[in-house]
PDB file of N, CA and C in Angstrom:
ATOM      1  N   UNK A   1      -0.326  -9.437 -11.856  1.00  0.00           N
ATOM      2  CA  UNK A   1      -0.782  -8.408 -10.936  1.00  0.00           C
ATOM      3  C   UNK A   1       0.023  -8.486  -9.634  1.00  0.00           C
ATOM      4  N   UNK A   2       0.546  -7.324  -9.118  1.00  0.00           N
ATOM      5  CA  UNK A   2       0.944  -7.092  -7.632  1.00  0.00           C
ATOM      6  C   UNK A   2       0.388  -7.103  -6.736  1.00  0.00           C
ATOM      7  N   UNK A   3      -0.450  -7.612  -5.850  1.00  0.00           N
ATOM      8  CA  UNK A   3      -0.779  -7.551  -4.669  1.00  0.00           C
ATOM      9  C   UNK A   3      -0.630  -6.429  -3.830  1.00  0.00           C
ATOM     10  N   UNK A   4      -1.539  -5.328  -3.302  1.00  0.00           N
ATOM     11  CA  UNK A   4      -0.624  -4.651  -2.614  1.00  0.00           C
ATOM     12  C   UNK A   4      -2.103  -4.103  -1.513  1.00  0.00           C
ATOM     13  N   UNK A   5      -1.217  -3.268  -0.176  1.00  0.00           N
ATOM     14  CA  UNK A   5      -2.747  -3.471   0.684  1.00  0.00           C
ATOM     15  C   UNK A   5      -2.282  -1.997   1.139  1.00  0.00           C
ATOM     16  N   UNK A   6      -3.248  -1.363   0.931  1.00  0.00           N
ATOM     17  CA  UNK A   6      -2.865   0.012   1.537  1.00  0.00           C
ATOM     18  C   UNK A   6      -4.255   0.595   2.727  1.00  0.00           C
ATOM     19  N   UNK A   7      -3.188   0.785   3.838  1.00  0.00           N
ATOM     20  CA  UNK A   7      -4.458   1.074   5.001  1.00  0.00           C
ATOM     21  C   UNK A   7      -4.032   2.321   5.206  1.00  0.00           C
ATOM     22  N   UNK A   8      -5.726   3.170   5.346  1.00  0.00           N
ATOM     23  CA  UNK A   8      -6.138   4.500   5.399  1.00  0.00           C
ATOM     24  C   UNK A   8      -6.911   4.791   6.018  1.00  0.00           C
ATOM     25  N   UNK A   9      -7.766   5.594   6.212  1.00  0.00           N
ATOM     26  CA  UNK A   9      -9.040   6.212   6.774  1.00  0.00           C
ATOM     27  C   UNK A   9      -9.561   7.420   5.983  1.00  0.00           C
ATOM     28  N   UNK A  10     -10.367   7.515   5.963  1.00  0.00           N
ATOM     29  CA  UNK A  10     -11.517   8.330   5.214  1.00  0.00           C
ATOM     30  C   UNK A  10     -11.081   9.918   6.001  1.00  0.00           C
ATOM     31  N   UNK A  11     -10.684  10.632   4.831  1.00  0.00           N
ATOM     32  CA  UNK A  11     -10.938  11.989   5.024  1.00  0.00           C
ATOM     33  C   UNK A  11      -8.959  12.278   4.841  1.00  0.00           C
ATOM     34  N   UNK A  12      -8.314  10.885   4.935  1.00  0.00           N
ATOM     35  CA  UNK A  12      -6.841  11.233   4.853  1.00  0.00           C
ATOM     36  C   UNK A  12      -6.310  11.553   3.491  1.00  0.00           C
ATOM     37  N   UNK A  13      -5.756  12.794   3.344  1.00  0.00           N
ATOM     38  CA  UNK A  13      -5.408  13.456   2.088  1.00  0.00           C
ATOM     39  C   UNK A  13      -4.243  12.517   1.576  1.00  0.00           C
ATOM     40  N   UNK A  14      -3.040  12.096   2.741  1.00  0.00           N
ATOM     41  CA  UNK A  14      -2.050  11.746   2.142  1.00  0.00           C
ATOM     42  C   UNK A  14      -2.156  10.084   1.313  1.00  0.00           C
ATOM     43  N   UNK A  15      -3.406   9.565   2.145  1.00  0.00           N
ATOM     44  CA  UNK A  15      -3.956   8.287   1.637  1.00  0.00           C
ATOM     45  C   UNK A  15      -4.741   8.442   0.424  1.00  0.00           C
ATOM     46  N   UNK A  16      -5.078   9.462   0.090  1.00  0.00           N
ATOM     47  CA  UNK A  16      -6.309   9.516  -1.094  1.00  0.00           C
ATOM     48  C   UNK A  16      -5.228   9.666  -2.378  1.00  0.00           C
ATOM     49  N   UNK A  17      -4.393  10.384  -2.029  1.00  0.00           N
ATOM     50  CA  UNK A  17      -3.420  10.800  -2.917  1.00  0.00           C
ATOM     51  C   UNK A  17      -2.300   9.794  -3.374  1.00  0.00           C
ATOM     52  N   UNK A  18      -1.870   9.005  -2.438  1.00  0.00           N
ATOM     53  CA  UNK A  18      -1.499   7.652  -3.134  1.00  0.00           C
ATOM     54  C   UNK A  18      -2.238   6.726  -3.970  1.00  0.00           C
ATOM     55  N   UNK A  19      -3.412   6.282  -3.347  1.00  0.00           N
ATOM     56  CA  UNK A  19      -4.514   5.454  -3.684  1.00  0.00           C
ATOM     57  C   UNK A  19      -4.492   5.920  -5.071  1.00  0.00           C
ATOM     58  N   UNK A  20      -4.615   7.242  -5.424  1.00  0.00           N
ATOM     59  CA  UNK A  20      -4.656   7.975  -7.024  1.00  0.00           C
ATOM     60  C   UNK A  20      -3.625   7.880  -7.880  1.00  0.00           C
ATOM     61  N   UNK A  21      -2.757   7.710  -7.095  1.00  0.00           N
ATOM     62  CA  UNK A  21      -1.164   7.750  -8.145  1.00  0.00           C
ATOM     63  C   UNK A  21      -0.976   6.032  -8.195  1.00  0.00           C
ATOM     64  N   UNK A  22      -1.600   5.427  -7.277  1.00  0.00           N
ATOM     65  CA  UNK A  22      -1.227   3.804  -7.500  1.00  0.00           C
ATOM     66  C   UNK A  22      -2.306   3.070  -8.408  1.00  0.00           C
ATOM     67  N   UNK A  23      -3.237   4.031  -8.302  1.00  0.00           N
ATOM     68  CA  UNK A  23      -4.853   3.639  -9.486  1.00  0.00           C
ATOM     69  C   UNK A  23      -3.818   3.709 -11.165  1.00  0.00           C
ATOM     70  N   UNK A  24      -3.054   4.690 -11.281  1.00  0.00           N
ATOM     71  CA  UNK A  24      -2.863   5.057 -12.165  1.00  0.00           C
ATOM     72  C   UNK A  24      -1.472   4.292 -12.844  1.00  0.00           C
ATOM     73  N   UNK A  25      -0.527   3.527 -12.065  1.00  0.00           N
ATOM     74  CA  UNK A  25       0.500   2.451 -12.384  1.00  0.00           C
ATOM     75  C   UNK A  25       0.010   1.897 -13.328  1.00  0.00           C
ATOM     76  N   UNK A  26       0.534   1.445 -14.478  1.00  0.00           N
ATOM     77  CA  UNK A  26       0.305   0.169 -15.382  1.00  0.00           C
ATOM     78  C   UNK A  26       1.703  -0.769 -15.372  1.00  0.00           C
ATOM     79  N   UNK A  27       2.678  -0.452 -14.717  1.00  0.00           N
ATOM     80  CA  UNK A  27       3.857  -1.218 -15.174  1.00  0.00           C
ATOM     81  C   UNK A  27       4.406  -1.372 -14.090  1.00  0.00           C
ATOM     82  N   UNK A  28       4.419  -2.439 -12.859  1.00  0.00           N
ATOM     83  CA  UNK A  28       3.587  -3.553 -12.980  1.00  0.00           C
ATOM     84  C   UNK A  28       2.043  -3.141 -12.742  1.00  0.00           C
ATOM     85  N   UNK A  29       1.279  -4.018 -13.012  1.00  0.00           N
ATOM     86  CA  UNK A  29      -0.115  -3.815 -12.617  1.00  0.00           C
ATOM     87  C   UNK A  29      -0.218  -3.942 -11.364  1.00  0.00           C
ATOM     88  N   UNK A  30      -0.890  -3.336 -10.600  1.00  0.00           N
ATOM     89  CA  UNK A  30      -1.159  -3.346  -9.248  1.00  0.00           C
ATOM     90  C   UNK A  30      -2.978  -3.784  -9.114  1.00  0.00           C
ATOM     91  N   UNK A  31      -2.961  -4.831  -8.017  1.00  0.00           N
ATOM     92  CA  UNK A  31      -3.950  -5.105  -7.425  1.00  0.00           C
ATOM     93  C   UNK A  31      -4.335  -4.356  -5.931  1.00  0.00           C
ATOM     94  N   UNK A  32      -5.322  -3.828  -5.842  1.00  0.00           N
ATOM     95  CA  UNK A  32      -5.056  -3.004  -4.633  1.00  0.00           C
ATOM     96  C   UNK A  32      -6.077  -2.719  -3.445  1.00  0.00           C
ATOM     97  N   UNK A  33      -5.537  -3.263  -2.718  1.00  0.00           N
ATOM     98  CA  UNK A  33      -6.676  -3.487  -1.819  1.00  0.00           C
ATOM     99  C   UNK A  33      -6.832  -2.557  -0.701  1.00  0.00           C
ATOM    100  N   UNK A  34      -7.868  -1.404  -0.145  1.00  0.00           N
ATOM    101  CA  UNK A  34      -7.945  -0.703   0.521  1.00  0.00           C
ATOM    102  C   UNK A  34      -8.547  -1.345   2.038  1.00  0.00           C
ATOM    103  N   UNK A  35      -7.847  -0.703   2.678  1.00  0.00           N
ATOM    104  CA  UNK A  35      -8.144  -1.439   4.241  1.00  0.00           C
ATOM    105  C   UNK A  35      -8.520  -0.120   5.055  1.00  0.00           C
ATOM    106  N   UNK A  36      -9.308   0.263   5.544  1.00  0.00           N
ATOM    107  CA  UNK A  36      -9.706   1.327   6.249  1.00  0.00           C
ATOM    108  C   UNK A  36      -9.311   0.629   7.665  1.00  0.00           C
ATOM    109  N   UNK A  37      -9.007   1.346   8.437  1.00  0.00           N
ATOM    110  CA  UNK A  37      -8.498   1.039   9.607  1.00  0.00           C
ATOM    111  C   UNK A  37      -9.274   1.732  10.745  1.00  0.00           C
ATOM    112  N   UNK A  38     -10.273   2.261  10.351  1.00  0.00           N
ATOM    113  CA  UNK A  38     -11.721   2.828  11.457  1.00  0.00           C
ATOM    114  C   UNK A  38     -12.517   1.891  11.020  1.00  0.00           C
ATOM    115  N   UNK A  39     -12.277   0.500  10.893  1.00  0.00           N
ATOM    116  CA  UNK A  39     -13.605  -0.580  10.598  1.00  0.00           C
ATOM    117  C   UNK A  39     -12.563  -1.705  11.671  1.00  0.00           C
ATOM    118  N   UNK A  40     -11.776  -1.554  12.401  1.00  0.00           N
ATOM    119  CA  UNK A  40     -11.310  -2.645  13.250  1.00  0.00           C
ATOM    120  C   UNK A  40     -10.146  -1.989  14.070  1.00  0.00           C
ATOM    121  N   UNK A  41     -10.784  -2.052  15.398  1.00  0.00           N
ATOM    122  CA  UNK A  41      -9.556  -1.873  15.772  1.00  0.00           C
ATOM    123  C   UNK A  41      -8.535  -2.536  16.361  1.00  0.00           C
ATOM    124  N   UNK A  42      -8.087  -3.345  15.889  1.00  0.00           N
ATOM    125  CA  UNK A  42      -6.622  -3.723  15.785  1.00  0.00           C
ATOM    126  C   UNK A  42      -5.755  -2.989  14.510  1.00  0.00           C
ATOM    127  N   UNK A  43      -6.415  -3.150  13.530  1.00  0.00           N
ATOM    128  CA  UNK A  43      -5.766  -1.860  12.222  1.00  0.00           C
ATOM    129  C   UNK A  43      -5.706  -0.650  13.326  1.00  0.00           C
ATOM    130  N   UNK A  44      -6.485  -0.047  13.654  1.00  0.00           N
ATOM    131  CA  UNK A  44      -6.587   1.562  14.043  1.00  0.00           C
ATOM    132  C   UNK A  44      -5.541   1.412  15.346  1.00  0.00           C
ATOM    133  N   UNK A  45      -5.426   0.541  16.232  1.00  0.00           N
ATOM    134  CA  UNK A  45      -3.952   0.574  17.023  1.00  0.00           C
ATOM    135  C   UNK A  45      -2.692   0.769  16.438  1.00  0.00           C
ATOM    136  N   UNK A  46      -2.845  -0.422  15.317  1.00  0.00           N
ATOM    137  CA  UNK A  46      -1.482  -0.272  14.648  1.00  0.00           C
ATOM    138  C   UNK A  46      -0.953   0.956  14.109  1.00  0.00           C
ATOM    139  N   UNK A  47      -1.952   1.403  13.320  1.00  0.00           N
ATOM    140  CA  UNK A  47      -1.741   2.510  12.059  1.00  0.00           C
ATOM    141  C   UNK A  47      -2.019   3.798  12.117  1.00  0.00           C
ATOM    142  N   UNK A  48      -2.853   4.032  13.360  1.00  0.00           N
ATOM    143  CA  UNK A  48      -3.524   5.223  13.742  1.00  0.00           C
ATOM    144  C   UNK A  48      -2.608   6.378  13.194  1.00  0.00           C
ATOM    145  N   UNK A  49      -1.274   6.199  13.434  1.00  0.00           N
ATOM    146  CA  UNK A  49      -0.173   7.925  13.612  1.00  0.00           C
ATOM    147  C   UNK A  49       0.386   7.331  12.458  1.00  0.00           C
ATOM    148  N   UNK A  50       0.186   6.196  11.624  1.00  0.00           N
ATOM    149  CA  UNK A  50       1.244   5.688  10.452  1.00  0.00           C
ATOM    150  C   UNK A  50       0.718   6.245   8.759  1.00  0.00           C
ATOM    151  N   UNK A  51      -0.658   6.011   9.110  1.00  0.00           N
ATOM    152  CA  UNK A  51      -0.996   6.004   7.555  1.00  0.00           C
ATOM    153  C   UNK A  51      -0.261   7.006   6.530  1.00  0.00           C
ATOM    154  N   UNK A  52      -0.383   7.152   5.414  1.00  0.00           N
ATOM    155  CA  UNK A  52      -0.905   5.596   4.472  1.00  0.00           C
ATOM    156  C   UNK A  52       0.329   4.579   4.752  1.00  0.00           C
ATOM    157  N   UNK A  53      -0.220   3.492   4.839  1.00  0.00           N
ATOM    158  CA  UNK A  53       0.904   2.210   5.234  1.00  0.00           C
ATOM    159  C   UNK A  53       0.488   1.062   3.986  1.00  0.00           C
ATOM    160  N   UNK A  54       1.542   1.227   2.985  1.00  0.00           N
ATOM    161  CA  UNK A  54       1.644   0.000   2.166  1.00  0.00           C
ATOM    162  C   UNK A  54       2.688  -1.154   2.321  1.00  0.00           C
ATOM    163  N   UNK A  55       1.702  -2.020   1.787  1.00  0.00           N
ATOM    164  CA  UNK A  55       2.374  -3.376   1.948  1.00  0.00           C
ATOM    165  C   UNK A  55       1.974  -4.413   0.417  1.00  0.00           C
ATOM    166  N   UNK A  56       3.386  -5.158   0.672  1.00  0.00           N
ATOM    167  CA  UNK A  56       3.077  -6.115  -0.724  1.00  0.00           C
ATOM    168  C   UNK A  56       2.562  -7.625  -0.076  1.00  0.00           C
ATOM    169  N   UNK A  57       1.604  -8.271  -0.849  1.00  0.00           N
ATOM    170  CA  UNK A  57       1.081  -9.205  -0.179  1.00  0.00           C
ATOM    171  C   UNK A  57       1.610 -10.556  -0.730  1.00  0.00           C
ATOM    172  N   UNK A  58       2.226 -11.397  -0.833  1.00  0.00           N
ATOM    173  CA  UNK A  58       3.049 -12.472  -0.806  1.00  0.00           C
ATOM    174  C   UNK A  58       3.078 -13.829  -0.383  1.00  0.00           C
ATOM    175  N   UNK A  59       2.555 -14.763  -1.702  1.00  0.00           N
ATOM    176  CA  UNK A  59       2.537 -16.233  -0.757  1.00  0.00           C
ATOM    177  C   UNK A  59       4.051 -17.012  -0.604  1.00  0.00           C
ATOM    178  N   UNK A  60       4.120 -17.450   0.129  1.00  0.00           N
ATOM    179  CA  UNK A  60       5.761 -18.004   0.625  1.00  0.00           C
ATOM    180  C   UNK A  60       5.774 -19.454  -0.158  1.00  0.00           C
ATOM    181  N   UNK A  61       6.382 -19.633  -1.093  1.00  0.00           N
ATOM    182  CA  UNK A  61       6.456 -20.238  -1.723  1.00  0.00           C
ATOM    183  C   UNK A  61       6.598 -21.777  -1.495  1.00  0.00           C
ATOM    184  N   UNK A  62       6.854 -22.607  -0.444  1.00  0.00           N
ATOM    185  CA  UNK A  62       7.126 -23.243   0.066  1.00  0.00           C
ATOM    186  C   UNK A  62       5.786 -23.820   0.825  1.00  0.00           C
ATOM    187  N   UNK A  63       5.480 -22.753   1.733  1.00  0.00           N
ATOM    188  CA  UNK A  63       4.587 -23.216   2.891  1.00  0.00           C
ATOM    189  C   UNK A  63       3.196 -22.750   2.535  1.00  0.00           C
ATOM    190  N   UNK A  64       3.525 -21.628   1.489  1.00  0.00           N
ATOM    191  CA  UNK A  64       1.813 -21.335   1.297  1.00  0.00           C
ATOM    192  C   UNK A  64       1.281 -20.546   2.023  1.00  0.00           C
ATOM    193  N   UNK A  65       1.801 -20.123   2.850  1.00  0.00           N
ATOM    194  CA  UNK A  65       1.895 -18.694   4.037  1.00  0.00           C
ATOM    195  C   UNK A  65       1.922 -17.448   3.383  1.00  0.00           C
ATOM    196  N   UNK A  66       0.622 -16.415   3.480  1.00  0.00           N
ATOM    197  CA  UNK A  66       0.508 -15.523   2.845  1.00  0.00           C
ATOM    198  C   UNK A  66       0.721 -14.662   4.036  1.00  0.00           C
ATOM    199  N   UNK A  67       1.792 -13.720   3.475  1.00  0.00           N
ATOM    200  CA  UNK A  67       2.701 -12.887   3.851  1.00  0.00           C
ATOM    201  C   UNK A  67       2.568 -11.412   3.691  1.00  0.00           C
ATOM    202  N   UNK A  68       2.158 -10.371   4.082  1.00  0.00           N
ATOM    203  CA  UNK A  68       2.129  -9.423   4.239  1.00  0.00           C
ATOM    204  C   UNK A  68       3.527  -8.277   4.414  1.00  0.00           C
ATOM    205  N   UNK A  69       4.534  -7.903   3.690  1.00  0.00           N
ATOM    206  CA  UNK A  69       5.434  -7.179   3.627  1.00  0.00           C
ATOM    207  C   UNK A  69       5.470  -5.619   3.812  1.00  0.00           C
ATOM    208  N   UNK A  70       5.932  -4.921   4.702  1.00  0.00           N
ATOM    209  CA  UNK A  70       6.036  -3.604   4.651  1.00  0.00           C
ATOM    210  C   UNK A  70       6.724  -3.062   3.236  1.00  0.00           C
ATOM    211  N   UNK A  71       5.972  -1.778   2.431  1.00  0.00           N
ATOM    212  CA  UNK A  71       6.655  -1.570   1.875  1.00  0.00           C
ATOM    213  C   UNK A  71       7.280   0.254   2.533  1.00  0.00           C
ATOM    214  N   UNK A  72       8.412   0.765   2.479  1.00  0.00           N
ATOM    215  CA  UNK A  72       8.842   1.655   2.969  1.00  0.00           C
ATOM    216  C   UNK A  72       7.811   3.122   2.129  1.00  0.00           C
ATOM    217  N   UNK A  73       7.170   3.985   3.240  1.00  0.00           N
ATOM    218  CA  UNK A  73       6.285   4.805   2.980  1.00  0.00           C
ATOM    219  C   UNK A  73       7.128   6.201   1.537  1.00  0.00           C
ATOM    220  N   UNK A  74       6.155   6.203   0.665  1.00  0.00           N
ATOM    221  CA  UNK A  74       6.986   7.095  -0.471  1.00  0.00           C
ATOM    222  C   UNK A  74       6.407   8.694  -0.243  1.00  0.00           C
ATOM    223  N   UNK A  75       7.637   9.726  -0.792  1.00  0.00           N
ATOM    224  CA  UNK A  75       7.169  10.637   0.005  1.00  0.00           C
ATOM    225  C   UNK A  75       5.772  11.205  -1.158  1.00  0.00           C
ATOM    226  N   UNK A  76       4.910  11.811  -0.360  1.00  0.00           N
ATOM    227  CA  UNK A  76       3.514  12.279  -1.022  1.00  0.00           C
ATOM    228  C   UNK A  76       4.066  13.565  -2.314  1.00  0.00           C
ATOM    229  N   UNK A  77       4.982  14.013  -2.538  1.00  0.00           N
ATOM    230  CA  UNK A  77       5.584  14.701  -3.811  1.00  0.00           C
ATOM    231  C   UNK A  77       5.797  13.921  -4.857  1.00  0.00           C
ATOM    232  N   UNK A  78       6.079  12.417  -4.589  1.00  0.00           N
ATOM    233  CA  UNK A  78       6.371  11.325  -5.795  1.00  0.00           C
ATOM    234  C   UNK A  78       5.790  12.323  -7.102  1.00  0.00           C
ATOM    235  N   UNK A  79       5.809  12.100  -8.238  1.00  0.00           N
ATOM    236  CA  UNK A  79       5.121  12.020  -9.488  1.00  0.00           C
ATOM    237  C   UNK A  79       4.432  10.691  -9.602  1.00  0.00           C
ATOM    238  N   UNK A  80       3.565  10.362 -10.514  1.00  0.00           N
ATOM    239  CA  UNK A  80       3.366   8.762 -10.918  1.00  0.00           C
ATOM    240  C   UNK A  80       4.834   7.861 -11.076  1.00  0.00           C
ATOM    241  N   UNK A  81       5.090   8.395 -11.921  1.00  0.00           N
ATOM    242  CA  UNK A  81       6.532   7.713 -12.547  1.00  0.00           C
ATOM    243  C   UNK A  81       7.449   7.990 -11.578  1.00  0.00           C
ATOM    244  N   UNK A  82       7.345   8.385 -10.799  1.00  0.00           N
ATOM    245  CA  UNK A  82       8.655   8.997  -9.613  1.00  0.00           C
ATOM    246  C   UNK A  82       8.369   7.332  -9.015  1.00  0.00           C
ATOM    247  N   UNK A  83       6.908   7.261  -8.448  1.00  0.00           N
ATOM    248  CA  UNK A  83       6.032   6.222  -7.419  1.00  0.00           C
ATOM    249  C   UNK A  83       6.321   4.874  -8.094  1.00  0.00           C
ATOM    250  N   UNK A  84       6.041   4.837  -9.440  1.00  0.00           N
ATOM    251  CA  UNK A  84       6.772   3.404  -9.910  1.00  0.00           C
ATOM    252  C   UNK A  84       7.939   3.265  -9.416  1.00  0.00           C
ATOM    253  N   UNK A  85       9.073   3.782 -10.180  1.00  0.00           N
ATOM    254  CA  UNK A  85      10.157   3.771  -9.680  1.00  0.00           C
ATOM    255  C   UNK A  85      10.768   3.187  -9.094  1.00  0.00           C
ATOM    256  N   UNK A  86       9.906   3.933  -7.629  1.00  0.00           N
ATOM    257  CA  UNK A  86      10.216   3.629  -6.207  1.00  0.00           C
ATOM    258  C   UNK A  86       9.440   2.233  -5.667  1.00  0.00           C
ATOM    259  N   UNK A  87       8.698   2.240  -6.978  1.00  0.00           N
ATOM    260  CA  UNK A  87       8.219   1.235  -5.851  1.00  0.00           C
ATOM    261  C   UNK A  87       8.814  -0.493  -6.464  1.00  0.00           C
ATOM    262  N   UNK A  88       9.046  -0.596  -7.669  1.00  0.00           N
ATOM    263  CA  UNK A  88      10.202  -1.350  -8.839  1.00  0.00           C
ATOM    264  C   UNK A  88      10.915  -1.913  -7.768  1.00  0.00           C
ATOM    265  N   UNK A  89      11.737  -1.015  -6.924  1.00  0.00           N
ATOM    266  CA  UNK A  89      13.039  -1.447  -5.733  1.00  0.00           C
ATOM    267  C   UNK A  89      12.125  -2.638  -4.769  1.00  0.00           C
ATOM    268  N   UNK A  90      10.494  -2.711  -4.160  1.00  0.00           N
ATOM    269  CA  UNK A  90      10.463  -3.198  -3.127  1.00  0.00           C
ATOM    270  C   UNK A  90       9.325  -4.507  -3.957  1.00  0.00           C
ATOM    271  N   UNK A  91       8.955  -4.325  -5.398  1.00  0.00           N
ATOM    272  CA  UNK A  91       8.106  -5.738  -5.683  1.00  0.00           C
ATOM    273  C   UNK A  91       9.297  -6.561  -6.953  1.00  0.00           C
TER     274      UNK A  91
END
């Protein structure tokens, strides 16, 4: 499973619409963790004008330091298979 953390807020189309196309990946499997960012604000500083903001989540092999990675935002036209793809390049 992939690790992956996607922060949104409730009522965001372009977030609901990933969340749906990344539900639907089987190759790799994705683990997926939704972070609403109107439940803290330090998320809602960060992300407020960003969402949807994915990231791959990553222990550092060495130190054991779990790592949080930007992954570069895909555009909301993807297909499913477009969204794998693209996303193959960053896990």
């Amino acid at each position: 499973m992939v690790p992956l953390i996607l922060y949104s807020k409730p009522g965001c189309h372009l977030c609901e619409g990933l969340q749906e196309k990344l539900a639907q990946i089987q190759d790799p499997p994705i683990e997926l963790e939704i972070r609403d960012i109107t439940s803290r604000e330090d998320w809602f500083q960060a992300y407020q004008y960003e969402i949807p903001v994915l990231l791959k989540r990553e222990v550092h092999p060495s130190t054991a330091q779990v790592m949080e990675t930007p992954i570069p935002r895909p555009a909301p036209r993807l297909s499913v298979e477009q969204l794998q793809r693209f996303l193959q390049k960053y896990l």
